[in-house]
C-alpha atoms as a PDB file:
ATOM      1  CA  UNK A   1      -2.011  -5.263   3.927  1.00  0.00           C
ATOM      2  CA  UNK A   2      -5.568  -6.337   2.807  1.00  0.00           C
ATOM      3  CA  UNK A   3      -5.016  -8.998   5.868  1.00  0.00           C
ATOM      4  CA  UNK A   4      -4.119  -6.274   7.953  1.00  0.00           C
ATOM      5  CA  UNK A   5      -0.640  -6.749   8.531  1.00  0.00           C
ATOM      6  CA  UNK A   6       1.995  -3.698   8.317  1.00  0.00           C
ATOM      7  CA  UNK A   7       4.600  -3.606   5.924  1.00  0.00           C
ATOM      8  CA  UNK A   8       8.310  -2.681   4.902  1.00  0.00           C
ATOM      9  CA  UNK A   9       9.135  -1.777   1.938  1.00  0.00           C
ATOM     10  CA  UNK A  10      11.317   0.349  -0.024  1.00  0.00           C
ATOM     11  CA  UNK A  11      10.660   4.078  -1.097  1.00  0.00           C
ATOM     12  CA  UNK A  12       9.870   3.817  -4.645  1.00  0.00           C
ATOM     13  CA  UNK A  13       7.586   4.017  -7.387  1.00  0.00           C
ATOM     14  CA  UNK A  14       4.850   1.889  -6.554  1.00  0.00           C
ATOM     15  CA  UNK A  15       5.197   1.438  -2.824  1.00  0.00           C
ATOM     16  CA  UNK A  16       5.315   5.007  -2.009  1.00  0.00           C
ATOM     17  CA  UNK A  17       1.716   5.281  -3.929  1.00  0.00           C
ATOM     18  CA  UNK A  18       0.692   2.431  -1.741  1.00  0.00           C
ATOM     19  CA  UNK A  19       1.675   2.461   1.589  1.00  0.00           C
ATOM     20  CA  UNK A  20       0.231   5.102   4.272  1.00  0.00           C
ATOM     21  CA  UNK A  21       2.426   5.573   7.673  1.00  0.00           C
ATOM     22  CA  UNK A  22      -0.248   3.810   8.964  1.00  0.00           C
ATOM     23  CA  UNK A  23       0.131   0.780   7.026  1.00  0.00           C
ATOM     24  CA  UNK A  24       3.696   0.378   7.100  1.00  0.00           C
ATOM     25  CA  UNK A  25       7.208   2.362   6.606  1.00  0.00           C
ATOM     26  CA  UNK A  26       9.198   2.903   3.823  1.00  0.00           C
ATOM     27  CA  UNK A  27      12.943   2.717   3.733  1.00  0.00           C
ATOM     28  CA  UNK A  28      15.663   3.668   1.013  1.00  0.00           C
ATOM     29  CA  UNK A  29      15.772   1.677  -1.730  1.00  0.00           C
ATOM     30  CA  UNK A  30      19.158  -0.580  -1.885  1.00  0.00           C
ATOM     31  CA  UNK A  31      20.230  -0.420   1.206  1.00  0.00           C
ATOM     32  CA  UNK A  32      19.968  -3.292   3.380  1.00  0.00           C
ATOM     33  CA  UNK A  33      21.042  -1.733   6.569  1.00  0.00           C
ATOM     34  CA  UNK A  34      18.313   0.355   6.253  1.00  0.00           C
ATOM     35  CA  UNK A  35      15.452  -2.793   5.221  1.00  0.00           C
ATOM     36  CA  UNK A  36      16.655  -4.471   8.433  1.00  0.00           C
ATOM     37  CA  UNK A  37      16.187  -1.398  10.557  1.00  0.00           C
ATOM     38  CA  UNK A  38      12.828  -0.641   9.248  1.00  0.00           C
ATOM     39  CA  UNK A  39      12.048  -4.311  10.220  1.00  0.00           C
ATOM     40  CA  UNK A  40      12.956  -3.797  13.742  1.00  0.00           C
ATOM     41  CA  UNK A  41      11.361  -0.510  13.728  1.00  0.00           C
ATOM     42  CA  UNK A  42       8.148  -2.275  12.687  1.00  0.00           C
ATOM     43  CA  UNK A  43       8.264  -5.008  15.392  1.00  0.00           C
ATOM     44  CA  UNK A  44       9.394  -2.424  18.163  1.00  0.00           C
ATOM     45  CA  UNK A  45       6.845  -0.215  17.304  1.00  0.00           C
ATOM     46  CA  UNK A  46       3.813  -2.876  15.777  1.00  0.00           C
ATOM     47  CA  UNK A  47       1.448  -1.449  18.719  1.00  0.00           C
ATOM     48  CA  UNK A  48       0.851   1.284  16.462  1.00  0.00           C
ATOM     49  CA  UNK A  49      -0.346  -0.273  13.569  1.00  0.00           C
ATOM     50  CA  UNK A  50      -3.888  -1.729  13.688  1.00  0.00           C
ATOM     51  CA  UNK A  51      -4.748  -4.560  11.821  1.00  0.00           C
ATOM     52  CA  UNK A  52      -8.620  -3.945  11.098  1.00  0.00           C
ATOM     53  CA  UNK A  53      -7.773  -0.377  10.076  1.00  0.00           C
ATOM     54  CA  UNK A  54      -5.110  -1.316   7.648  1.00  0.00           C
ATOM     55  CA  UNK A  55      -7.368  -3.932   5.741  1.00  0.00           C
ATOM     56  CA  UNK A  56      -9.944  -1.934   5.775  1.00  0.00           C
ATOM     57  CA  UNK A  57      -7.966   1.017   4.150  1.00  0.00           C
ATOM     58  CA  UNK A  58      -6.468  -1.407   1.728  1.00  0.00           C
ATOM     59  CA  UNK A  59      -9.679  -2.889   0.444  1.00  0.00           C
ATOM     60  CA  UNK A  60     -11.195   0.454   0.509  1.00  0.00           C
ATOM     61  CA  UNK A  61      -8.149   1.345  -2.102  1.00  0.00           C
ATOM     62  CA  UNK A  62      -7.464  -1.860  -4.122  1.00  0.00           C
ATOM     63  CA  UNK A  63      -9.842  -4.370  -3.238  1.00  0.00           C
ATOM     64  CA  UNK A  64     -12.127  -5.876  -5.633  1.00  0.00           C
ATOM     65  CA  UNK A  65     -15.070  -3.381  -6.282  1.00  0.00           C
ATOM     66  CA  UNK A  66     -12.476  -0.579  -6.490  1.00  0.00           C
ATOM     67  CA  UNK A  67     -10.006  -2.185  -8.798  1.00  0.00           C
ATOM     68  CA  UNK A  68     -13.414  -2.981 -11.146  1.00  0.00           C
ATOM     69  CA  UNK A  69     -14.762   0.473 -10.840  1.00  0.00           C
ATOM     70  CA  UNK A  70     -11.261   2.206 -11.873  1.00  0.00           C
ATOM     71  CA  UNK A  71     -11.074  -0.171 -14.488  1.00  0.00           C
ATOM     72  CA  UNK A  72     -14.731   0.499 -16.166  1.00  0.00           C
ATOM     73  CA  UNK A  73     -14.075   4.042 -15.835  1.00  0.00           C
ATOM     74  CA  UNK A  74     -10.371   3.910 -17.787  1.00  0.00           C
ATOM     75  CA  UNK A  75     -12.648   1.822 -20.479  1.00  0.00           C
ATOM     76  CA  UNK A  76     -15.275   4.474 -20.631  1.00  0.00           C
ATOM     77  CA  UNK A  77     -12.881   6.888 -20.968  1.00  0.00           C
ATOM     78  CA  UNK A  78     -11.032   5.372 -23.893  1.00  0.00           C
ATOM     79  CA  UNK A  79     -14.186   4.256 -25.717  1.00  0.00           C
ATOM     80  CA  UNK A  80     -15.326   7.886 -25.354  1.00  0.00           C
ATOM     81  CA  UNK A  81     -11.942   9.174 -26.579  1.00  0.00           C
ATOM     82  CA  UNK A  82     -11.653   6.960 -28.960  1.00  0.00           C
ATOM     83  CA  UNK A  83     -14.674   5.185 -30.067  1.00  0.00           C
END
């Protein structure tokens, strides 16, 4: 995604926080049927799904300066909690 490239994955824990409609579609976990029809959905319907918007939306989320700013706040919070 932070190359701007759509995904499949499977409706779960992580994922499901990650993935936007427009970054991707989920599918139900274990069940193959429904991975390989999500991966044809994808290609069939790829026009939707623009690559500058999903990068940009990813790297707004997780990419560097985000993941570094979540992670001095959590340490701020703990040292204030219990420092």
């Amino acid at each position: 995604m932070a190359r701007g490239k759509p995904v499949v994955s499977t409706d779960c824990g992580g994922p499901r926080c990650i993935i936007t409609p427009g970054d991707g579609l989920l599918v139900a976990p274990d069940d193959a049927p429904a991975l390989a029809a999500g991966m044809q959905q994808l290609v069939s319907e790829r026009s939707r799904f623009h690559n500058n918007e999903i990068s940009e939306r990813t790297m707004q989320r997780f990419g560097p300066h985000q993941i570094v700013h979540q992670l001095e706040d959590f340490y701020a919070r703990a040292l204030a909690t219990h420092g």
